[in-house]
N, C-alpha and C. Protein backbone atom coordinates (compact mmCIF):
# COMPACT_ATOMS: atom_id res chain seq x y z
N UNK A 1 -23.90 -5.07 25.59
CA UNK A 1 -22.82 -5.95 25.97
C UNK A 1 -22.55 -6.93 24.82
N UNK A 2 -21.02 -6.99 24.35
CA UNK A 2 -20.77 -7.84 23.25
C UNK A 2 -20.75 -9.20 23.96
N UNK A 3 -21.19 -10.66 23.06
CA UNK A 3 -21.21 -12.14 23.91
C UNK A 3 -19.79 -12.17 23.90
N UNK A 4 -18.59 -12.91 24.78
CA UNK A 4 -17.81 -13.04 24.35
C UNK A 4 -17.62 -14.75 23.51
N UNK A 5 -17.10 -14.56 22.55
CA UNK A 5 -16.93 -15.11 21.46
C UNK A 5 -17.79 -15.12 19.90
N UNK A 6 -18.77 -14.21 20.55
CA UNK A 6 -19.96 -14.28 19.60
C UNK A 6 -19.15 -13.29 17.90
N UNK A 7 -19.86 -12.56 17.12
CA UNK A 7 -19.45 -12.40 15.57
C UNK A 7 -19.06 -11.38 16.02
N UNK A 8 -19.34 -10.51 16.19
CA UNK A 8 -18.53 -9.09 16.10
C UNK A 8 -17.30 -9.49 17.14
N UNK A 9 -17.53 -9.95 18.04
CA UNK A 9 -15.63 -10.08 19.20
C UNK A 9 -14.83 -10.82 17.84
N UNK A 10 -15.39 -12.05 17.11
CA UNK A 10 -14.18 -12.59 16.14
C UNK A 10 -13.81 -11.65 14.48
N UNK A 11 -14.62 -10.71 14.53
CA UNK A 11 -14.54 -9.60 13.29
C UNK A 11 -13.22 -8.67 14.23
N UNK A 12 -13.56 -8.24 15.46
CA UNK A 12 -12.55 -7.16 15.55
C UNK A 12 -11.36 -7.91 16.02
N UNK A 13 -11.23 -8.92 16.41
CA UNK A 13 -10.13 -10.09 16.43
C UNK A 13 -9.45 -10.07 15.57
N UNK A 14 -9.94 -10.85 13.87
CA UNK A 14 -9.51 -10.52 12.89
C UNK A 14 -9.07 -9.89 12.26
N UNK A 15 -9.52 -8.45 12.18
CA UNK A 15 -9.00 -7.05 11.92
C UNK A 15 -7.46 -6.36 12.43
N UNK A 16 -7.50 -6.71 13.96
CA UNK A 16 -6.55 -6.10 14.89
C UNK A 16 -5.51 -7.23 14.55
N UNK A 17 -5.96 -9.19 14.39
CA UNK A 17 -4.62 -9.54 13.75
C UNK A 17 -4.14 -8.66 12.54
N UNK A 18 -5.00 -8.62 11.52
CA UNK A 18 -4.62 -8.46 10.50
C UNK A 18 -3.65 -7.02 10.09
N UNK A 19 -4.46 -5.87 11.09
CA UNK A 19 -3.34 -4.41 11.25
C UNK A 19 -1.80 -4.94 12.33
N UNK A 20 -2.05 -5.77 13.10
CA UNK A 20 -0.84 -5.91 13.77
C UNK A 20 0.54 -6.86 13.06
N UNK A 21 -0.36 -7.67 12.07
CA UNK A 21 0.52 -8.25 10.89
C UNK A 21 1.16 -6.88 10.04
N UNK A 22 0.15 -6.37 9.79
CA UNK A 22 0.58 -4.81 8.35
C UNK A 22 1.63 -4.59 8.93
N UNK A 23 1.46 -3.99 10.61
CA UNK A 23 2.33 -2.44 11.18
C UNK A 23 3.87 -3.91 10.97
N UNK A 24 3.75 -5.35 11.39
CA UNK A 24 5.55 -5.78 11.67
C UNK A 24 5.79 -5.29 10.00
N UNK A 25 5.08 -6.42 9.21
CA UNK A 25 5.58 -6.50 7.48
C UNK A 25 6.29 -4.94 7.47
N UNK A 26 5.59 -3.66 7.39
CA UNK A 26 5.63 -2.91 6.65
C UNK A 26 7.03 -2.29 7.55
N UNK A 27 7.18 -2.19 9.17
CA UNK A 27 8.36 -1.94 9.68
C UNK A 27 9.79 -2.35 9.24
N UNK A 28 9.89 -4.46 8.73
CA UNK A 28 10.58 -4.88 8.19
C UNK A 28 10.58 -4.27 6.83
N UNK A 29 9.53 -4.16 6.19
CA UNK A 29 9.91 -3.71 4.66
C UNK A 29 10.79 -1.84 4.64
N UNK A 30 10.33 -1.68 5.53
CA UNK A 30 10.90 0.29 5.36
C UNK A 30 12.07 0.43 5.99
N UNK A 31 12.92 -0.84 6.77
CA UNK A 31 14.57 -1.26 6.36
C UNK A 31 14.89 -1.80 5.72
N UNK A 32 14.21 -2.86 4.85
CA UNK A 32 14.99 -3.46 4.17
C UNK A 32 15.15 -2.97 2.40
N UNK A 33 13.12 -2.38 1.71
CA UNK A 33 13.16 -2.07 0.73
C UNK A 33 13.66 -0.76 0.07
N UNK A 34 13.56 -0.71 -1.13
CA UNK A 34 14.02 0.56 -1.55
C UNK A 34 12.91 1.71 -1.91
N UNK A 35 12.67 2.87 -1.97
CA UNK A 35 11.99 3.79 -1.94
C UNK A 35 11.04 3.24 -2.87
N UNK A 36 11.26 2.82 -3.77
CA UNK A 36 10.32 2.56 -5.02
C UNK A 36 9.86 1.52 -5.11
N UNK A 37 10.39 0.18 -4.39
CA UNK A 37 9.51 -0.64 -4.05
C UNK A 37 8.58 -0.37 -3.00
N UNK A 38 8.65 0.25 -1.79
CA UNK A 38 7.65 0.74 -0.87
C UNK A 38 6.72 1.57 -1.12
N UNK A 39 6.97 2.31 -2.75
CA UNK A 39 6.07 3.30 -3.14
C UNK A 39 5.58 2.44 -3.72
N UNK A 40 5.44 1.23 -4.99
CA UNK A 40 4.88 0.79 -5.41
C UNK A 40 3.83 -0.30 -4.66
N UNK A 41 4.37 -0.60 -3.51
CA UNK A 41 3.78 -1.15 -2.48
C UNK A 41 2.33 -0.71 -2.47
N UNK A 42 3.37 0.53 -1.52
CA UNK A 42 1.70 1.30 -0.97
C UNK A 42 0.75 1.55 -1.83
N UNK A 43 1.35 1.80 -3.27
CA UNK A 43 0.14 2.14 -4.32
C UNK A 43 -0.63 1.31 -4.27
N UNK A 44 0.42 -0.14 -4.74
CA UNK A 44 -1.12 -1.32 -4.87
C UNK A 44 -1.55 -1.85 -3.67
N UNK A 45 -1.64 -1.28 -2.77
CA UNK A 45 -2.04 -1.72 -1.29
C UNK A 45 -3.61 -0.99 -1.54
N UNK A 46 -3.23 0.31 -1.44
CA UNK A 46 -4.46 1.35 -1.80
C UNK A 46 -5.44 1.24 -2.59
N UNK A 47 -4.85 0.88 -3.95
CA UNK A 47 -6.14 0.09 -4.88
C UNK A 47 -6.41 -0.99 -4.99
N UNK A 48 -6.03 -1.88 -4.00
CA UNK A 48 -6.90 -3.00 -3.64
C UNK A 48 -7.85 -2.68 -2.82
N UNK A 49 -7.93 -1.63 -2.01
CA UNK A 49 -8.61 -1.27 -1.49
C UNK A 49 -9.98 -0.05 -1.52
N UNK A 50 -9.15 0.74 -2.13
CA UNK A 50 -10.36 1.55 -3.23
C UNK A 50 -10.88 0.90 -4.32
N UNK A 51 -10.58 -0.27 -5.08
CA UNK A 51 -11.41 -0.28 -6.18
C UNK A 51 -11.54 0.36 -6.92
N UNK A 52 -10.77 1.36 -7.51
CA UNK A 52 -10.73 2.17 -8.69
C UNK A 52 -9.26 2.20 -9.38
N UNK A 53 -9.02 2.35 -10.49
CA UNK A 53 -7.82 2.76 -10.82
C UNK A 53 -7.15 4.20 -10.53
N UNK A 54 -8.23 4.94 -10.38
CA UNK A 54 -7.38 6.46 -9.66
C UNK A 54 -7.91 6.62 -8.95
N UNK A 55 -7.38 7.54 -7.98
CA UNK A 55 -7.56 7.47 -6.55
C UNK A 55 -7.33 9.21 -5.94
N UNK A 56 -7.56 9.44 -5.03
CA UNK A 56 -6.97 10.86 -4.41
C UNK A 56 -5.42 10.70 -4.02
N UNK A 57 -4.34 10.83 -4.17
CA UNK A 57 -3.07 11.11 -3.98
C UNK A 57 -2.20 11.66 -4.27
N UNK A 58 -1.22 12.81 -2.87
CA UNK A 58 -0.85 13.91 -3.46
C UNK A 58 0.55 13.50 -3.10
N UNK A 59 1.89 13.94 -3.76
CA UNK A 59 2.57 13.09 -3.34
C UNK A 59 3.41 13.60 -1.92
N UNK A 60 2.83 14.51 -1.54
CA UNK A 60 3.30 15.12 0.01
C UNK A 60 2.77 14.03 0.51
N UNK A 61 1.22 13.41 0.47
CA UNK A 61 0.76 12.33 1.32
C UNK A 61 1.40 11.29 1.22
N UNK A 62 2.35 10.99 -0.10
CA UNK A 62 2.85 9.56 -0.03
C UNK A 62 4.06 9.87 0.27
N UNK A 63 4.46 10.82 0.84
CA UNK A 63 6.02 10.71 1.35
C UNK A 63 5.96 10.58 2.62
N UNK A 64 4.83 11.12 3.52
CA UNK A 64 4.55 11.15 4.86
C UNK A 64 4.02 9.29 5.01
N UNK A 65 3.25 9.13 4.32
CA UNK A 65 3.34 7.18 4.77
C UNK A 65 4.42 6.41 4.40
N UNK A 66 5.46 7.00 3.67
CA UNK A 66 6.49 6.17 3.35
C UNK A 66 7.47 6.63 4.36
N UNK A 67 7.38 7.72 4.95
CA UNK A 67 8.05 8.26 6.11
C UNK A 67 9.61 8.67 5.24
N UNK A 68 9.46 9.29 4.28
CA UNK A 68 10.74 10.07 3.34
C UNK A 68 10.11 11.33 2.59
N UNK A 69 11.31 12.14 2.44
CA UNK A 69 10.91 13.15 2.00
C UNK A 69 10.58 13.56 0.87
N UNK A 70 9.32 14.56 0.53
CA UNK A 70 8.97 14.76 -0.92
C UNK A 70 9.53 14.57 -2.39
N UNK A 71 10.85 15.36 -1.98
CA UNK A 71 11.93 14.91 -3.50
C UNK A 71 11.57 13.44 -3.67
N UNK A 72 12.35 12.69 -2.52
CA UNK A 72 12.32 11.41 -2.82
C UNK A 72 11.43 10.73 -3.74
N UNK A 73 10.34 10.97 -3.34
CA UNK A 73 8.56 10.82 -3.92
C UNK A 73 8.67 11.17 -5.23
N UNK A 74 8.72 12.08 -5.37
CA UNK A 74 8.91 13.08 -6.83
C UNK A 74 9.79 12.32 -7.83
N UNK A 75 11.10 11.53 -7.31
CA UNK A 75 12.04 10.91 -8.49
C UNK A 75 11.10 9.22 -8.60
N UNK A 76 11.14 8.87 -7.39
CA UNK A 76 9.99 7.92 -7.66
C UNK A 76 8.88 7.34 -8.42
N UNK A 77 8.31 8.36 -8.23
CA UNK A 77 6.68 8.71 -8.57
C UNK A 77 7.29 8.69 -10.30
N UNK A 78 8.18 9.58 -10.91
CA UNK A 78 8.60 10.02 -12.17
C UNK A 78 9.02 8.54 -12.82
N UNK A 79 9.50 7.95 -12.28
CA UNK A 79 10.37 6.79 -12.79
C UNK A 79 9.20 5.56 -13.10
N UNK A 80 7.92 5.71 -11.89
CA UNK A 80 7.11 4.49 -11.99
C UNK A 80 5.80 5.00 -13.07
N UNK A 81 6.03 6.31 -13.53
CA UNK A 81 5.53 7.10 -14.66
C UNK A 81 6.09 6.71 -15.78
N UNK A 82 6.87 6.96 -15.86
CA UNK A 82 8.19 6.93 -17.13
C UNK A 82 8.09 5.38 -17.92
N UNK A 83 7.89 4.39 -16.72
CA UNK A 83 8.14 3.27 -16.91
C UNK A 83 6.11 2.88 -17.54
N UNK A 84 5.43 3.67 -17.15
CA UNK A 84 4.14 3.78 -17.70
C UNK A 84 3.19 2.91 -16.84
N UNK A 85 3.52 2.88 -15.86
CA UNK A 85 2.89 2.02 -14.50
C UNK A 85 1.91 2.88 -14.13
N UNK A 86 1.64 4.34 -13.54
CA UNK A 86 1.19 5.08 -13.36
C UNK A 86 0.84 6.48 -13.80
N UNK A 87 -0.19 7.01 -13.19
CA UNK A 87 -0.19 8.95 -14.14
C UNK A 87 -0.20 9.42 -13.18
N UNK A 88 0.61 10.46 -12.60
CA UNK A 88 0.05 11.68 -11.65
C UNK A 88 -0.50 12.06 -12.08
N UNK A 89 -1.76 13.18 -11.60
CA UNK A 89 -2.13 14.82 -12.22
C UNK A 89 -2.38 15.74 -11.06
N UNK A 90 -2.38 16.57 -10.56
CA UNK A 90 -3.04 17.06 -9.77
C UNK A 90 -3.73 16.50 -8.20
N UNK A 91 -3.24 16.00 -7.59
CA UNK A 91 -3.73 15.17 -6.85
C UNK A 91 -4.06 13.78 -6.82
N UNK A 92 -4.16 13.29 -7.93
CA UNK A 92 -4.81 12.15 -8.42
C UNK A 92 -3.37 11.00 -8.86
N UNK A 93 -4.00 9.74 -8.43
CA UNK A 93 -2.85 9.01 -9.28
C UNK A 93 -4.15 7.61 -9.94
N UNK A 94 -3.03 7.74 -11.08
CA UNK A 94 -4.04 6.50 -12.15
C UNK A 94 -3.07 5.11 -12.19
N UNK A 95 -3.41 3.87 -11.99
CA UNK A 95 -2.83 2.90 -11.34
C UNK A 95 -3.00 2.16 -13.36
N UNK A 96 -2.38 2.40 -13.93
CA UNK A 96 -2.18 2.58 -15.71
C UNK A 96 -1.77 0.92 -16.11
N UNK A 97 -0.83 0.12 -15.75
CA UNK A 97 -0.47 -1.16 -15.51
C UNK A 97 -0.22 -1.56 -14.34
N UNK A 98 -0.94 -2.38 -13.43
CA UNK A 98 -1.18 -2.88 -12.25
C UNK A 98 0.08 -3.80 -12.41
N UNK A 99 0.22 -5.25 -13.63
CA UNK A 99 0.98 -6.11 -13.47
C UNK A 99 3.09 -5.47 -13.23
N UNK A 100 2.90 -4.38 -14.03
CA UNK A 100 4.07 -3.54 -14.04
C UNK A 100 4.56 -3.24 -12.42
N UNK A 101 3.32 -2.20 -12.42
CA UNK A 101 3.64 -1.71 -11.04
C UNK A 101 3.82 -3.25 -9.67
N UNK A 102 3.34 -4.19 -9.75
CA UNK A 102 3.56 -5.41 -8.92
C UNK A 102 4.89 -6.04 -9.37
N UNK A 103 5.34 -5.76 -10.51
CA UNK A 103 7.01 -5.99 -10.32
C UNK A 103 7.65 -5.12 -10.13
N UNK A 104 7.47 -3.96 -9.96
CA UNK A 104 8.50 -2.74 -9.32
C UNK A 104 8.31 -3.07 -7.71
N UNK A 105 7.52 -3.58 -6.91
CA UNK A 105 7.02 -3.90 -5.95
C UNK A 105 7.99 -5.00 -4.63
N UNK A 106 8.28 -4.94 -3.93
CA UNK A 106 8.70 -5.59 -3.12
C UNK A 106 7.71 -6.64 -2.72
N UNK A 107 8.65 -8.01 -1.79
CA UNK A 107 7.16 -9.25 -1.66
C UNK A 107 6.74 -9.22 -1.14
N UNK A 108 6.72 -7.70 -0.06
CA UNK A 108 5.59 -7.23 1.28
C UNK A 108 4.20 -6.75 0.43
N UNK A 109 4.11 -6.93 -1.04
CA UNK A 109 2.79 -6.80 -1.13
C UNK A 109 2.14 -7.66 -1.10
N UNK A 110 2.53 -8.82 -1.59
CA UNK A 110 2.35 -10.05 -1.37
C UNK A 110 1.52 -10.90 -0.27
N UNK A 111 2.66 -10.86 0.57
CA UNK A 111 2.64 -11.23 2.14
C UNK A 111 1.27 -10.28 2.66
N UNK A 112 1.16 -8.79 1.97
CA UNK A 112 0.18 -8.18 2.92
C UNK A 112 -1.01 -8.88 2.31
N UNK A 113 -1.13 -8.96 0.98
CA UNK A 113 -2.21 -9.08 0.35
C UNK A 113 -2.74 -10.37 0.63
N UNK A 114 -2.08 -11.22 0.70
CA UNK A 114 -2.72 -12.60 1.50
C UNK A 114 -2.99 -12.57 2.84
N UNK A 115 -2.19 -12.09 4.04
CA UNK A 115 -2.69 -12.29 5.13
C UNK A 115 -4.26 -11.20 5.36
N UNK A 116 -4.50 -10.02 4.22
CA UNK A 116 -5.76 -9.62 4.62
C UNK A 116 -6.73 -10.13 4.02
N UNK A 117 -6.47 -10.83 2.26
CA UNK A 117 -7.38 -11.87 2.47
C UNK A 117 -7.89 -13.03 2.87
N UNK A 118 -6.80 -13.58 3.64
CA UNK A 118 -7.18 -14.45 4.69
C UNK A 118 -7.74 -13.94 6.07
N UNK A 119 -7.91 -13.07 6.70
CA UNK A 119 -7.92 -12.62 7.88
C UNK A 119 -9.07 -11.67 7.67
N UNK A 120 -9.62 -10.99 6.77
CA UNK A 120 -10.41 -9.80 6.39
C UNK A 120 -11.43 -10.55 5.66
């Protein structure tokens, strides 16, 4: 039996604010932003969270969390390449200039990135 109020009830408290903050931000951001700011989003969302500069990502997977279709991804993905922000290869993406890719970025990374380190 968890105490109520005791550490773990205010950890999963915290958490469930903090995903119920993500799911509004990211609903408002996927009307208002543009494909490539929501891609650059999610990238640096991800490696704040992995801790590595490359990561597993294929870009079928990042069209299905951006909720658009592959092409889309593909001119995207090319442009935030081009611009030398990132590397595809094979599955993999390499996060190449972080400060770059955070100005291709909309201010929902922002907003996310503070309320989970405040809340997380």
């Amino acid at each position: 039996k968890v105490a109520a109020g005791g550490e773990l009830t205010w950890l999963v408290h915290r958490y469930t604010q903090a995903f119920v903050t993500q799911i509004g931000q990211q609903v408002a951001c996927n009307g208002l932003h543009t494909i490539e700011e929501r891609c650059a989003r999610w990238m640096l969302l991800t490696h704040d969270r992995v801790g590595s500069d490359e990561f597993p990502l294929t870009q079928e997977f990042l069209a299905q969390m951006l909720g658009v279709r592959r092409p889309s991804v593909t001119v995207v993905a090319g442009i935030l390449q081009q611009a030398g922000f990132i590397r595809f290869h094979r599955g993999r993406i390499t996060i190449t200039d972080r400060r770059g890719l955070e100005s291709a970025s909309c201010g929902c990374y922002g907003v996310l990135r503070e309320v989970f380190g405040r809340l997380v």
